[in-house]
N, C-alpha and C. Protein backbone atom coordinates (compact mmCIF):
# COMPACT_ATOMS: atom_id res chain seq x y z
N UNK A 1 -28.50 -48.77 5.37
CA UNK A 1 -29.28 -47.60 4.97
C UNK A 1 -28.99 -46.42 5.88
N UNK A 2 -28.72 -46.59 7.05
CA UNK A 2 -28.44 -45.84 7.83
C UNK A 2 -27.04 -44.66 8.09
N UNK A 3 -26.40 -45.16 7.03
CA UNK A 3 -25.05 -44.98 6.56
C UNK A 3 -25.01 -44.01 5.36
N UNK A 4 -25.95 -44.11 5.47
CA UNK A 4 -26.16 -43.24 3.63
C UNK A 4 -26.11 -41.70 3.70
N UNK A 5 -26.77 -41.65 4.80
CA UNK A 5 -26.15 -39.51 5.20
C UNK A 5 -24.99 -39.30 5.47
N UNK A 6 -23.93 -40.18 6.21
CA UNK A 6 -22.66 -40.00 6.49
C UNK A 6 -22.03 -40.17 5.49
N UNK A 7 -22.41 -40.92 4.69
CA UNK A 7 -21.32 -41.41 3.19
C UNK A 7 -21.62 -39.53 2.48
N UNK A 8 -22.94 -38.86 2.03
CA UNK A 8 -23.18 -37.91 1.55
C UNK A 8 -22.63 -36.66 2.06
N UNK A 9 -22.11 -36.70 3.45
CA UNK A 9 -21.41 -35.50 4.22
C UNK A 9 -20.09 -35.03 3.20
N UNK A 10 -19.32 -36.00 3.18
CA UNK A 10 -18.50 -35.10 2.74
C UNK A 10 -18.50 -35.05 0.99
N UNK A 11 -19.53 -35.26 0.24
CA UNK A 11 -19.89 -34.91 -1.05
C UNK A 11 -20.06 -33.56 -0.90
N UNK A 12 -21.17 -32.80 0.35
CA UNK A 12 -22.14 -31.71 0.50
C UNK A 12 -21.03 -30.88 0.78
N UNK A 13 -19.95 -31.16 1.54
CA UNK A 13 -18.67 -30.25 1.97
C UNK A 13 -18.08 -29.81 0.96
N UNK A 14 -17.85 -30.76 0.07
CA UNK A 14 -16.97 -30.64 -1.18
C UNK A 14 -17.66 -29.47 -2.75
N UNK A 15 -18.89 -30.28 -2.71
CA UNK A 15 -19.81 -29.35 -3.22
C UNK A 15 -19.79 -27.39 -2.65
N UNK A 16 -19.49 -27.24 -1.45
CA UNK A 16 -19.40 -26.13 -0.74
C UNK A 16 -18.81 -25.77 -1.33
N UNK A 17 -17.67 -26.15 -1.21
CA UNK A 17 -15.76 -25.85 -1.66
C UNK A 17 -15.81 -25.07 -2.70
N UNK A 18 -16.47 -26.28 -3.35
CA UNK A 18 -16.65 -25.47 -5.06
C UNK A 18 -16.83 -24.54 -5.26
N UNK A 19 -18.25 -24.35 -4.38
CA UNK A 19 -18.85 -23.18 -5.29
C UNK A 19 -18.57 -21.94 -4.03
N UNK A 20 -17.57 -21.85 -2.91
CA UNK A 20 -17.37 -21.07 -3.06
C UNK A 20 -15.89 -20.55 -3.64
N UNK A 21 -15.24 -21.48 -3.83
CA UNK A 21 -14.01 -20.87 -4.63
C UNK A 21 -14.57 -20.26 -6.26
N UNK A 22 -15.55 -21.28 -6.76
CA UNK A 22 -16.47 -20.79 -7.84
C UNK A 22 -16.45 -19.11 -7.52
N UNK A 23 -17.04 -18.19 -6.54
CA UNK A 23 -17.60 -17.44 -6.61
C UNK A 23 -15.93 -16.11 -5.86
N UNK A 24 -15.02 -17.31 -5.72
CA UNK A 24 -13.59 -16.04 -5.28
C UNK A 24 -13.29 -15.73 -6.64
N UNK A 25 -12.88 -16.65 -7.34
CA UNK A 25 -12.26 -16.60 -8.64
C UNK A 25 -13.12 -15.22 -9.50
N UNK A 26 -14.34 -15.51 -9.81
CA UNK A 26 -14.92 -14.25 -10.90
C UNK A 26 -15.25 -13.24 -9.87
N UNK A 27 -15.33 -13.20 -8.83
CA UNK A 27 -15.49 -11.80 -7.80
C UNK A 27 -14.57 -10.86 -8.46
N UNK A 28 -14.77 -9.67 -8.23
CA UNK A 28 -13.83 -8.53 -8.54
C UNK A 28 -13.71 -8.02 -6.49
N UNK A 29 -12.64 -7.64 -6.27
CA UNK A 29 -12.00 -7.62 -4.82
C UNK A 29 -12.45 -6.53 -4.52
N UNK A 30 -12.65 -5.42 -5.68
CA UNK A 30 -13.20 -3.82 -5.67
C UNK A 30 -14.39 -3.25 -5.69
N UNK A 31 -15.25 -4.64 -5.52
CA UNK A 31 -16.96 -4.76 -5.25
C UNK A 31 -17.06 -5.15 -4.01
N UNK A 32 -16.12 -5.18 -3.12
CA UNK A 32 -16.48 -5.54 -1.85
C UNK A 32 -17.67 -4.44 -0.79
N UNK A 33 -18.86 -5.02 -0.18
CA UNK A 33 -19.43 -4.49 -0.09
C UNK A 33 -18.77 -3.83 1.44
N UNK A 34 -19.13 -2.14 1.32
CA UNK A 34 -18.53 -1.41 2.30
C UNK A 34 -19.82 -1.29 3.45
N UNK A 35 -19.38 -1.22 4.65
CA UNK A 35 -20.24 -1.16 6.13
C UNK A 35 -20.66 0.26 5.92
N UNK A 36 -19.57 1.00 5.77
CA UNK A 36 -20.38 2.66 5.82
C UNK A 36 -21.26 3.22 4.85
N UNK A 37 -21.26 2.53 3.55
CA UNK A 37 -21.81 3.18 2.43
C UNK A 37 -23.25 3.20 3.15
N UNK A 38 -24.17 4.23 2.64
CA UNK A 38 -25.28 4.95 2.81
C UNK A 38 -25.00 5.45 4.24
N UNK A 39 -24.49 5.41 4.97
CA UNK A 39 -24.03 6.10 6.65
C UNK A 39 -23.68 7.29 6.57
N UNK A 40 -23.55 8.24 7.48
CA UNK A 40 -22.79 9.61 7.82
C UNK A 40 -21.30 9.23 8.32
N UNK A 41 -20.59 10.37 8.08
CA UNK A 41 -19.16 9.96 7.72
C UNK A 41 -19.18 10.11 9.56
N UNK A 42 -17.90 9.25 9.91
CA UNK A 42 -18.02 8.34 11.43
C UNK A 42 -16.93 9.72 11.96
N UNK A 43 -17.07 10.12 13.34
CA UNK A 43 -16.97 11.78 14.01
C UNK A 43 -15.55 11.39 13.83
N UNK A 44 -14.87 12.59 13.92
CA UNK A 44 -13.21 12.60 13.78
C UNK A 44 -12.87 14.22 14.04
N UNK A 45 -11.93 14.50 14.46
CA UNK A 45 -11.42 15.81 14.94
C UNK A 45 -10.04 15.66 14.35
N UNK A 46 -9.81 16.60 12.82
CA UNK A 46 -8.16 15.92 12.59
C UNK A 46 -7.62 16.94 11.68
N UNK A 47 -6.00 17.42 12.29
CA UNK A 47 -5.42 18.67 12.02
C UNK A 47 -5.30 18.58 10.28
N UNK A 48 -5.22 19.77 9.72
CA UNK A 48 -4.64 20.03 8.49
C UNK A 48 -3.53 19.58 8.16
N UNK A 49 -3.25 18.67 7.30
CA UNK A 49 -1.57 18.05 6.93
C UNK A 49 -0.70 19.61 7.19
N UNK A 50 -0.96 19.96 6.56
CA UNK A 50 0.50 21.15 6.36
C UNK A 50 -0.16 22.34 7.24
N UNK A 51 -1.17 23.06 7.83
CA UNK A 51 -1.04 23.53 8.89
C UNK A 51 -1.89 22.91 9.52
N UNK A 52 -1.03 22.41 10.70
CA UNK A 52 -1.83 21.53 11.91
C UNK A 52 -3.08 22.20 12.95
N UNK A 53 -2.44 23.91 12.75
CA UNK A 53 -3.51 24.32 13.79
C UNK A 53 -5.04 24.73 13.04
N UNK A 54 -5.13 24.02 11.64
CA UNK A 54 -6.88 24.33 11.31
C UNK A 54 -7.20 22.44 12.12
N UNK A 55 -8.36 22.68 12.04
CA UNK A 55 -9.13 21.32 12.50
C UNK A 55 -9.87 21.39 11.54
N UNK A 56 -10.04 19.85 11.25
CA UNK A 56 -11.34 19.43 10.04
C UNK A 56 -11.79 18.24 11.18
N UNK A 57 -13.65 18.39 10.83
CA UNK A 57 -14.73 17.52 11.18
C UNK A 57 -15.59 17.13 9.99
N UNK A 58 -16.24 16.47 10.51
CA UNK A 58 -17.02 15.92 9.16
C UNK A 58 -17.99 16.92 8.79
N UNK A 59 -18.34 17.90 9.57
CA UNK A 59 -18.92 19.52 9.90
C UNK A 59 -18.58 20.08 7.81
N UNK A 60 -16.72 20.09 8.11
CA UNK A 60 -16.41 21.13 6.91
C UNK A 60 -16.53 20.19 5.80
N UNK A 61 -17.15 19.06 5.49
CA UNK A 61 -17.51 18.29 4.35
C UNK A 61 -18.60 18.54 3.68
N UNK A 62 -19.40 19.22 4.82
CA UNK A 62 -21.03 18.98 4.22
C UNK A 62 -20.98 20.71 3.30
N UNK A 63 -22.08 20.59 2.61
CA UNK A 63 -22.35 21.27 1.79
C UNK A 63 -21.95 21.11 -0.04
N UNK A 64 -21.24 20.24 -0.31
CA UNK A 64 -20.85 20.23 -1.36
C UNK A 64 -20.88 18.48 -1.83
N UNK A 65 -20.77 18.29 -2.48
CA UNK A 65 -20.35 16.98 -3.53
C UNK A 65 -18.64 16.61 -3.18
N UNK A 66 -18.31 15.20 -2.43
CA UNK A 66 -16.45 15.57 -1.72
C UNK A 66 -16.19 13.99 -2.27
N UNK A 67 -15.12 13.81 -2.76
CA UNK A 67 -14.65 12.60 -3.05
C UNK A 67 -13.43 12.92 -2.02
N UNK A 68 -13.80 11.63 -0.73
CA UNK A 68 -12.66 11.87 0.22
C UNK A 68 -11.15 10.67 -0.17
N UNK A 69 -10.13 10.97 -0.32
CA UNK A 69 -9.23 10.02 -1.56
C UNK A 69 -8.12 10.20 -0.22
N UNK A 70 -8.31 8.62 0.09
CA UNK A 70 -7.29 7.90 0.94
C UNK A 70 -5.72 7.67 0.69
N UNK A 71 -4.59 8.31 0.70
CA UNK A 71 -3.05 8.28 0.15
C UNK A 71 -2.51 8.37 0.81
N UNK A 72 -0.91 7.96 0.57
CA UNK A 72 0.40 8.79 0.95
C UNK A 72 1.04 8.40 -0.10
N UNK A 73 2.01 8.96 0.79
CA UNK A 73 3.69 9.28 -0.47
C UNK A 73 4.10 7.55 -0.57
N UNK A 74 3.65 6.88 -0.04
CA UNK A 74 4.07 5.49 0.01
C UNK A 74 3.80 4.80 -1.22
N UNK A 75 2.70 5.03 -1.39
CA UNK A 75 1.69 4.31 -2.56
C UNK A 75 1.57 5.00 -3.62
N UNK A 76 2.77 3.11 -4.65
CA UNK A 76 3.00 3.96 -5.72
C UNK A 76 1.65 3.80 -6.80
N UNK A 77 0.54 3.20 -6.67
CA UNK A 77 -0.69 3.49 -7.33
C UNK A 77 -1.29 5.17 -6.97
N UNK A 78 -0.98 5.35 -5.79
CA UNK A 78 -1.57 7.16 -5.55
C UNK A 78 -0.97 7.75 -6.20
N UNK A 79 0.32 7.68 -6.85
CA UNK A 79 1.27 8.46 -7.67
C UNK A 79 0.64 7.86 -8.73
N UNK A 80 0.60 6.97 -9.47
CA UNK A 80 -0.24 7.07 -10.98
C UNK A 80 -1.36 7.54 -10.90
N UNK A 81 -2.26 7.93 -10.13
CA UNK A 81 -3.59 8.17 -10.22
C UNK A 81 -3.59 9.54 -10.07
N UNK A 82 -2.45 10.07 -9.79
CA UNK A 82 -2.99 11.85 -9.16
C UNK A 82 -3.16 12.56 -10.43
N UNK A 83 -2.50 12.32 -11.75
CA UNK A 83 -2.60 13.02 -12.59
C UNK A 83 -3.63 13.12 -13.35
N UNK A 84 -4.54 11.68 -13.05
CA UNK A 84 -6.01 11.91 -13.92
C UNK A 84 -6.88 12.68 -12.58
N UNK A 85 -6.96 12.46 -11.34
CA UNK A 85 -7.62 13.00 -10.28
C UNK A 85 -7.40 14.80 -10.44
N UNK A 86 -5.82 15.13 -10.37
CA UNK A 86 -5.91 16.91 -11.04
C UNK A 86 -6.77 17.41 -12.48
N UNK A 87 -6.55 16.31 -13.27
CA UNK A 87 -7.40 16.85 -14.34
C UNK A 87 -9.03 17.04 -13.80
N UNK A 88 -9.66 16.00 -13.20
CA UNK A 88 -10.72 16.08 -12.79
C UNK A 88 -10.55 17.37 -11.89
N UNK A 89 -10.19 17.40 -11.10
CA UNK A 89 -10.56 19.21 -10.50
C UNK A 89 -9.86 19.96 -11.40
N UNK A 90 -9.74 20.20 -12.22
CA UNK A 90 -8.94 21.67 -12.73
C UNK A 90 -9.89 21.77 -13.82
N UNK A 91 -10.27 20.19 -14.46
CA UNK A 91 -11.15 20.62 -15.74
C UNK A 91 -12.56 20.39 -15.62
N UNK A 92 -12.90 19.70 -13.95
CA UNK A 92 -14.63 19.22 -14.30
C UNK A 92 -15.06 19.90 -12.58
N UNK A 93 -13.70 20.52 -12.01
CA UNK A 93 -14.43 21.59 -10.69
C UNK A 93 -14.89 20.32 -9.60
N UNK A 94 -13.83 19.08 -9.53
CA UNK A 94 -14.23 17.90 -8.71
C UNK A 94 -13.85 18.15 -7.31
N UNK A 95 -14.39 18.24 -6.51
CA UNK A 95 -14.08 18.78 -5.17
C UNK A 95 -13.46 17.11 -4.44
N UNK A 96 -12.06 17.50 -4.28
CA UNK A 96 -11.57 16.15 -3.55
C UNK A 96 -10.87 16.50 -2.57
N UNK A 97 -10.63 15.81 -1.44
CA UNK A 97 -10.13 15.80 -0.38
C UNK A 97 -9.45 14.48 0.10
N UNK A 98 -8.31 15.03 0.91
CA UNK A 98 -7.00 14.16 1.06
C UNK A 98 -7.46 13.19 2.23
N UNK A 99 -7.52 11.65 2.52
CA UNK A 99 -7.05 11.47 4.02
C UNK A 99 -5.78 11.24 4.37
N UNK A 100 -5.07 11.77 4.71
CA UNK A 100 -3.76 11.28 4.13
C UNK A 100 -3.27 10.38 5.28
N UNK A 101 -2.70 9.16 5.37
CA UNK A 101 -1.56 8.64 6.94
C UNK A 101 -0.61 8.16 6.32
N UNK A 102 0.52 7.83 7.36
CA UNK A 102 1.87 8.01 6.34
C UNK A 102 2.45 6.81 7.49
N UNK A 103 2.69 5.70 6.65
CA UNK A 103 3.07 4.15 7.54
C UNK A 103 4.76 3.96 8.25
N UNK A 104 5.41 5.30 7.87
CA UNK A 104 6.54 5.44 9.05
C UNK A 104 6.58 6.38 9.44
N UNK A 105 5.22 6.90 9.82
CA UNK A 105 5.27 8.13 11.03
C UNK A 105 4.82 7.15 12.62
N UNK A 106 5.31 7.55 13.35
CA UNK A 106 4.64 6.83 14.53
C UNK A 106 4.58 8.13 15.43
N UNK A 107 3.75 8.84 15.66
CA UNK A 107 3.10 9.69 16.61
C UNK A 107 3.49 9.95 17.98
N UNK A 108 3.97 8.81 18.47
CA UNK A 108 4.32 8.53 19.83
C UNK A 108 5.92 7.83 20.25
N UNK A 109 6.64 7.65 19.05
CA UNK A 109 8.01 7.52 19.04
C UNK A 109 8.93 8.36 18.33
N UNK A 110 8.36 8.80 17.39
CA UNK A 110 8.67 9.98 16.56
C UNK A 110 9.88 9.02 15.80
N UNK A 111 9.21 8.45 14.28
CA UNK A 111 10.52 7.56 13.44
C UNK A 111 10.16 8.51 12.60
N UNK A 112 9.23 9.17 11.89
CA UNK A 112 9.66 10.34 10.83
C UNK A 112 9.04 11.73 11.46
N UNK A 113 9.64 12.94 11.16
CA UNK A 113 8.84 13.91 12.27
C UNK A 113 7.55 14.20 10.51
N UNK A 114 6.74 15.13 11.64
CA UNK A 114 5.63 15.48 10.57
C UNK A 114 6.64 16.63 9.61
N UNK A 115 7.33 17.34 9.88
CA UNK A 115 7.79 18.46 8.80
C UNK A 115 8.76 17.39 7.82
N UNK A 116 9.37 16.35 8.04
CA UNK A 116 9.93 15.37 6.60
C UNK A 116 8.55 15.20 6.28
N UNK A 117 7.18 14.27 6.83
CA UNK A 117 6.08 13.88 5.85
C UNK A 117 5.49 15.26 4.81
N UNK A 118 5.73 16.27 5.36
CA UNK A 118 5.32 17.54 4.56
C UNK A 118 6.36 17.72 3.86
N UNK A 119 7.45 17.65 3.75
CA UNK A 119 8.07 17.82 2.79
C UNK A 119 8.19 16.86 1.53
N UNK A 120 8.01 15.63 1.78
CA UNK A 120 7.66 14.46 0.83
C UNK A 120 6.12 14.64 0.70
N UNK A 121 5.67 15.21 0.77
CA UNK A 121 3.88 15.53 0.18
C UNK A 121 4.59 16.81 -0.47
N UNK A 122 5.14 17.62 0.10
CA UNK A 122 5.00 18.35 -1.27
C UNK A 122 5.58 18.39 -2.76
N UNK A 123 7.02 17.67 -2.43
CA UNK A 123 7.73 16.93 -3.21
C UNK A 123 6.45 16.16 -4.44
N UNK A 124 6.18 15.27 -4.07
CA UNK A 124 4.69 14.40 -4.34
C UNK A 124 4.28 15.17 -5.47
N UNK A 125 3.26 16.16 -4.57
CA UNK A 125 2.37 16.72 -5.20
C UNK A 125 2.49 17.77 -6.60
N UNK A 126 4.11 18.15 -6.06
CA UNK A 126 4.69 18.89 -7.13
C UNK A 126 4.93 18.44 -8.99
N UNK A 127 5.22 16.87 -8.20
CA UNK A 127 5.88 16.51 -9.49
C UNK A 127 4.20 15.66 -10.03
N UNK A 128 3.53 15.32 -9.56
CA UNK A 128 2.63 14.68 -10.16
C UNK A 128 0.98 15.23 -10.02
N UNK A 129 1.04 16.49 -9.53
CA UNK A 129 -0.16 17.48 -9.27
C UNK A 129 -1.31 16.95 -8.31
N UNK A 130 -1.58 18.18 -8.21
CA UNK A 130 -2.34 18.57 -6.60
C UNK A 130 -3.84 18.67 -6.96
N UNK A 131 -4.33 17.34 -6.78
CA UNK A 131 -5.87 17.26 -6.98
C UNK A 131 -6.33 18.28 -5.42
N UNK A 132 -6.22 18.14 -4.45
CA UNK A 132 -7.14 18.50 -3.06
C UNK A 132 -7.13 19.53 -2.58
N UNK A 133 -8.32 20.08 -2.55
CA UNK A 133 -8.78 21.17 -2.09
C UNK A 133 -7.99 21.58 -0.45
N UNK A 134 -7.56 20.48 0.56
CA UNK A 134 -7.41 20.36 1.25
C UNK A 134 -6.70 19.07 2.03
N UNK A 135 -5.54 18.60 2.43
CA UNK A 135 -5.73 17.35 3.39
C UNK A 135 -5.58 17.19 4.65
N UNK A 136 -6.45 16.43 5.25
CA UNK A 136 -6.92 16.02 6.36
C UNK A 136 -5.93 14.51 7.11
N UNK A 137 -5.09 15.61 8.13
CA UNK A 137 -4.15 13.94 8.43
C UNK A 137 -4.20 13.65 9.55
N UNK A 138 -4.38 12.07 9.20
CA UNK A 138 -4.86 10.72 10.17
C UNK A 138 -3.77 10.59 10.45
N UNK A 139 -3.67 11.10 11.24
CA UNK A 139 -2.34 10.74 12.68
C UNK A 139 -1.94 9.52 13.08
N UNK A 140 -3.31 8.95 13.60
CA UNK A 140 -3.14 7.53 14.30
C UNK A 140 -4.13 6.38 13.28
N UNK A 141 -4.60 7.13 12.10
CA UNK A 141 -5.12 5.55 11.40
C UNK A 141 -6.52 5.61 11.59
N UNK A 142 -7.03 6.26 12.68
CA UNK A 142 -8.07 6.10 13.75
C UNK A 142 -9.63 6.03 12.53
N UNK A 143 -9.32 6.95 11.53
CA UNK A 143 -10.81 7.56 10.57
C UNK A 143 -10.45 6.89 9.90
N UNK A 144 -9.67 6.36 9.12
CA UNK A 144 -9.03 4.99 8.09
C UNK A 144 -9.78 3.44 8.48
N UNK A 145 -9.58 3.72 9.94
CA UNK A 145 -9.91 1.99 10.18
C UNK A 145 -11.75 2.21 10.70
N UNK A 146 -11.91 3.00 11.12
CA UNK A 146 -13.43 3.54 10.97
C UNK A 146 -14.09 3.45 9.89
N UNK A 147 -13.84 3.92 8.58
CA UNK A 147 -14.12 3.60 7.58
C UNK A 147 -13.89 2.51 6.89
N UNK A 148 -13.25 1.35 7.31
CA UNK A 148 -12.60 -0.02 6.51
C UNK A 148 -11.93 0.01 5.63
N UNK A 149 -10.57 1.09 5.65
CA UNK A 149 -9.93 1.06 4.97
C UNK A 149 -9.09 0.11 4.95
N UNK A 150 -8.82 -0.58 3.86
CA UNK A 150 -7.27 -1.68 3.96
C UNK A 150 -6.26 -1.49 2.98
N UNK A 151 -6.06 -0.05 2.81
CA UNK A 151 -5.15 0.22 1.73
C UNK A 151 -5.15 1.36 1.42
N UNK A 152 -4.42 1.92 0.08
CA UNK A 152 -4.64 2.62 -0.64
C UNK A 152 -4.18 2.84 -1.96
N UNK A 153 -4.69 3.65 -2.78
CA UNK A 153 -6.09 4.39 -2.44
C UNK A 153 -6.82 3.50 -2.49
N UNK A 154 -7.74 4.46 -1.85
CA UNK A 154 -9.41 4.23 -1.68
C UNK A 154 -10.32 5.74 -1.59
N UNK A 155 -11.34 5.51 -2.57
CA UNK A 155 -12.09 6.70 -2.56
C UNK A 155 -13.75 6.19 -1.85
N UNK A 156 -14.18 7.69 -1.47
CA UNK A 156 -15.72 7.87 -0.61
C UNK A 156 -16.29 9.10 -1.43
N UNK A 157 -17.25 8.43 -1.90
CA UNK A 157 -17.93 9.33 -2.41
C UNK A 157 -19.27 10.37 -1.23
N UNK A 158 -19.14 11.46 -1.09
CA UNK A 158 -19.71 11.69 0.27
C UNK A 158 -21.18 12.65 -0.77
N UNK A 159 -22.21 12.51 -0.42
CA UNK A 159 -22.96 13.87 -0.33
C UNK A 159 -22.75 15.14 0.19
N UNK A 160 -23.59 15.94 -0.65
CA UNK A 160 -23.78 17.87 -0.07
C UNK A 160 -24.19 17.65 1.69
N UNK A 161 -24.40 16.08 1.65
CA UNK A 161 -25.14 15.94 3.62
C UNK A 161 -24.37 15.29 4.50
N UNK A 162 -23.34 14.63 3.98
CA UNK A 162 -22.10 14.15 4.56
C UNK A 162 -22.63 12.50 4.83
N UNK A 163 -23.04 11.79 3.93
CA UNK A 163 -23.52 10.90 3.57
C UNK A 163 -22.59 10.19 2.68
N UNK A 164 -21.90 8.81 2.97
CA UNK A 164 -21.15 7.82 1.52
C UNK A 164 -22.13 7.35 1.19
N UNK A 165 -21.78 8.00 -0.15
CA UNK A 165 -23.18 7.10 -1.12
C UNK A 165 -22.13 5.88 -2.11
N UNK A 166 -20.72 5.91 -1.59
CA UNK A 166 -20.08 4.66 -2.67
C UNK A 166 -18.58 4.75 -1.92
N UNK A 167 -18.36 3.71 -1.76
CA UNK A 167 -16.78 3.44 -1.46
C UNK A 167 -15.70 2.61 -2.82
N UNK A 168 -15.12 3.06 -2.83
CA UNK A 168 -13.99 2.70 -4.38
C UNK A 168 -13.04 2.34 -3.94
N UNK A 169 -12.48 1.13 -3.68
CA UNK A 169 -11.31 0.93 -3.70
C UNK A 169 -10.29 0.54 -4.93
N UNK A 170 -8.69 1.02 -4.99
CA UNK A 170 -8.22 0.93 -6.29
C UNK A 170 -8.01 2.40 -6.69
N UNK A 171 -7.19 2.72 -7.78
CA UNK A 171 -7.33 3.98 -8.09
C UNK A 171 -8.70 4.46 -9.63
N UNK A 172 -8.75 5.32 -9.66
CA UNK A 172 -9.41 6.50 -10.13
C UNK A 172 -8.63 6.63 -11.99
N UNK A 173 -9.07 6.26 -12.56
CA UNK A 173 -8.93 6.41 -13.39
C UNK A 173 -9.53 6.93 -14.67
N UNK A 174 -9.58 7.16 -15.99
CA UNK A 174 -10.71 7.54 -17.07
C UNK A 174 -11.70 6.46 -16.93
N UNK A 175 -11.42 5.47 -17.38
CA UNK A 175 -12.65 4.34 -17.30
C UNK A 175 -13.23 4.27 -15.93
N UNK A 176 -12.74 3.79 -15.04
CA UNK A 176 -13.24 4.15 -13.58
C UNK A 176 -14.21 5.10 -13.01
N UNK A 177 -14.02 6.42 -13.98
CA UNK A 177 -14.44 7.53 -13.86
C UNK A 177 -15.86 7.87 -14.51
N UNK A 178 -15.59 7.25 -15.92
CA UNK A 178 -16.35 7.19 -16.60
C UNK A 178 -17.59 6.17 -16.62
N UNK A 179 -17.13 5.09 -16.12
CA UNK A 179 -18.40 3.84 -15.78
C UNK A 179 -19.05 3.98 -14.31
N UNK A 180 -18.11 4.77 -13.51
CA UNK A 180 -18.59 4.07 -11.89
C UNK A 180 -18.80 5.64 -11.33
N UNK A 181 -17.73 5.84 -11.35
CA UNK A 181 -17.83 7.19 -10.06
C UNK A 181 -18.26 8.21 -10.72
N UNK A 182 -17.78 8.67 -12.17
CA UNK A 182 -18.64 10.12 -12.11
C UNK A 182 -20.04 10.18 -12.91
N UNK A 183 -21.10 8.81 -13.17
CA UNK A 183 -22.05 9.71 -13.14
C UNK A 183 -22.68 9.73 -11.75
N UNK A 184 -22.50 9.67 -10.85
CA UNK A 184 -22.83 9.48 -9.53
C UNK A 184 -22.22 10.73 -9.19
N UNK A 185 -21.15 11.06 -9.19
CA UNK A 185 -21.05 12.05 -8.64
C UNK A 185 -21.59 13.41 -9.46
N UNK A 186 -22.00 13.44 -10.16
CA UNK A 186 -22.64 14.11 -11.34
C UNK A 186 -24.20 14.25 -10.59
N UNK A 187 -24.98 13.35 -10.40
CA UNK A 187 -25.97 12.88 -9.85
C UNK A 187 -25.86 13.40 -8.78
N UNK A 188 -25.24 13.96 -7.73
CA UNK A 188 -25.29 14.11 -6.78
C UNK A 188 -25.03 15.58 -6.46
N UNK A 189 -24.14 16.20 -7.15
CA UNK A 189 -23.99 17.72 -7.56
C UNK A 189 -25.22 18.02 -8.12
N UNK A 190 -25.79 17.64 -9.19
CA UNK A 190 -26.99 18.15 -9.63
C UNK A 190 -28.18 18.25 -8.74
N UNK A 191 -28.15 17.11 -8.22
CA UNK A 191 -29.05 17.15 -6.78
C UNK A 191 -28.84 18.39 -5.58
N UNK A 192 -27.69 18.30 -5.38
CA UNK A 192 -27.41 19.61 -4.36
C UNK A 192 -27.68 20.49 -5.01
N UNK A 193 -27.34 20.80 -6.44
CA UNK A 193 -27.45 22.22 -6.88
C UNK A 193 -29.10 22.63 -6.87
N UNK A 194 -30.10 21.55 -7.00
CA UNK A 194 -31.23 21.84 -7.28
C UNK A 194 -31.76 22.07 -5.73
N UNK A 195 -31.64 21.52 -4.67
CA UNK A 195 -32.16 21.78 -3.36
C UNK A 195 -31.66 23.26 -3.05
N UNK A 196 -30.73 23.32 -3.42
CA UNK A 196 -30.04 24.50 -2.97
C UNK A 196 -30.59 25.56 -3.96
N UNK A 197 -31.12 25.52 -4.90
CA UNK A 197 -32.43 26.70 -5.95
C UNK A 197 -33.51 26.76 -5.49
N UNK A 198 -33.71 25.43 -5.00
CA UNK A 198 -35.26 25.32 -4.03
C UNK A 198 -35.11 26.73 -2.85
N UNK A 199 -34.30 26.55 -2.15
CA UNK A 199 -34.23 26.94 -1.07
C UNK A 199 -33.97 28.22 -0.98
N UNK A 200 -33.45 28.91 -2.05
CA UNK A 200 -33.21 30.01 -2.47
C UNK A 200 -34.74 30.67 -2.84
N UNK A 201 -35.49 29.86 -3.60
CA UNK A 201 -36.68 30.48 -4.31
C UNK A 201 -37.62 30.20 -3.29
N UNK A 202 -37.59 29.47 -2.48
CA UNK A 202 -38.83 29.72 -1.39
C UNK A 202 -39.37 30.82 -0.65
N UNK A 203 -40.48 31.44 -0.64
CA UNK A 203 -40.44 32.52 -0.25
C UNK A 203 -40.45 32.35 1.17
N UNK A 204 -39.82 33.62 1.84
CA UNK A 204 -39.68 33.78 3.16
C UNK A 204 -41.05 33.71 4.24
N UNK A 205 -40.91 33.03 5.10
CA UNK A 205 -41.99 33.23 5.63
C UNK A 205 -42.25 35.05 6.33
C-alpha cells in the first residue's frame, strides 16, 4: 500500500506533459503576454535615423495616439507590411513611428557604417512607402530589449500619455487592423481628443 504514491508519480508527470503541450499547440505565439503593456514607455535618449543630431525621448511621444513599429531593412515581413501601414497614415492620419536597429551594424566595430543603413532605408522606403512620421534608431538594441522585443516587426500601441496599452507582435495587416489594433487605437484618439476639449473649455481660473 505504501507503494501506491510512487507507482502514481509518474502518471501525474505524464498527465502534466499533456496538458501542457495541450495548451502549446492551440496557443497563438502573438498572444504572448507583454511585461510592459499598461507601463510608461522605459527612458531612452536615441538619435534620429537619418539626422542623428535631433534626439527623441519618450518626452516627444506623448501627446498624441503613436503606434511605435519595430523594423529594418532585414525583415522581409516589414517589407510586406509597409504598404498596408502607409495606407493607414495617408488615409486614416495613423501616427506611427519607426524603432528601427539594423543586425549588421555593430556600433563599436563599424561592419556597416550608418550612411549605407540610410541609404538601404531609403531605398526601402521608396519602393514600398513611408508609413513614419519619424524614426528613432536603436543603436545598441538597448529600447528593443527593454521592451521584449524578439523580432520583427512588432508593434506598441502607446497613449496621448506615453502609456502601452497593447503590444503586437507579427505584422499589421487589414484583418489585424481591423479585429485587434484599430478599434483601440480609435478608442484612444477619441479619448485624447475629448480630454483635450475638456481642457480647452474649462474656464480659466
Amino acid at each position: 500500500m505504501k507503494k501506491a504514491p510512487l507507482v502514481a508519480i509518474p502518471l501525474v508527470l505524464f498527465l502534466m506533459l499533456v496538458v501542457f503541450l495541450f495548451k502549446g499547440l492551440f496557443s497563438d505565439p502573438r498572444e504572448l503576454d507583454s511585461q510592459v503593456k499598461d507601463k510608461t514607455l522605459p527612458p531612452f535618449s536615441l538619435p534620429d535615423l537619418m539626422n542623428p543630431d535631433t534626439t527623441y525621448t519618450p518626452e516627444d511621444l506623448k501627446g498624441q495616439v503613436t503606434i511605435l513599429n519595430v523594423w529594418g531593412v532585414w525583415c522581409v515581413t516589414c517589407a510586406v507590411e509597409m504598404p498596408y501601414l502607409t495606407q493607414l497614415k495617408n488615409e486614416h492620419d495613423v501616427h506611427i513611428v519607426g524603432l528601427y536597429f539594423d543586425q549588421d551594424l555593430d556600433p563599436d566595430f563599424g561592419t556597416k557604417t550608418l550612411t549605407r543603413v540610410q541609404q538601404e532605408v531609403v531605398e526601402m522606403l521608396s519602393r514600398y512607402g513611408n508609413p513614419y512620421a519619424f524614426n528613432i534608431f536603436d543603436v545598441y538594441r538597448d529600447t528593443s530589449l527593454d521592451l521584449g522585443v524578439t523580432g520583427a516587426p512588432e508593434h506598441f500601441v502607446i497613449d496621448a500619455s506615453g502609456i502601452i496599452r497593447m503590444h503586437h507582435i507579427g505584422d499589421i495587416n487589414e484583418r489585424v487592423w481591423r479585429n485587434k489594433i484599430g478599434p483601440l487605437y480609435e478608442k484612444l484618439r477619441n479619448e485624447s481628443l475629448n480630454d483635450l476639449a475638456n481642457e480647452v473649455s474649462e474656464p480659466a481660473e
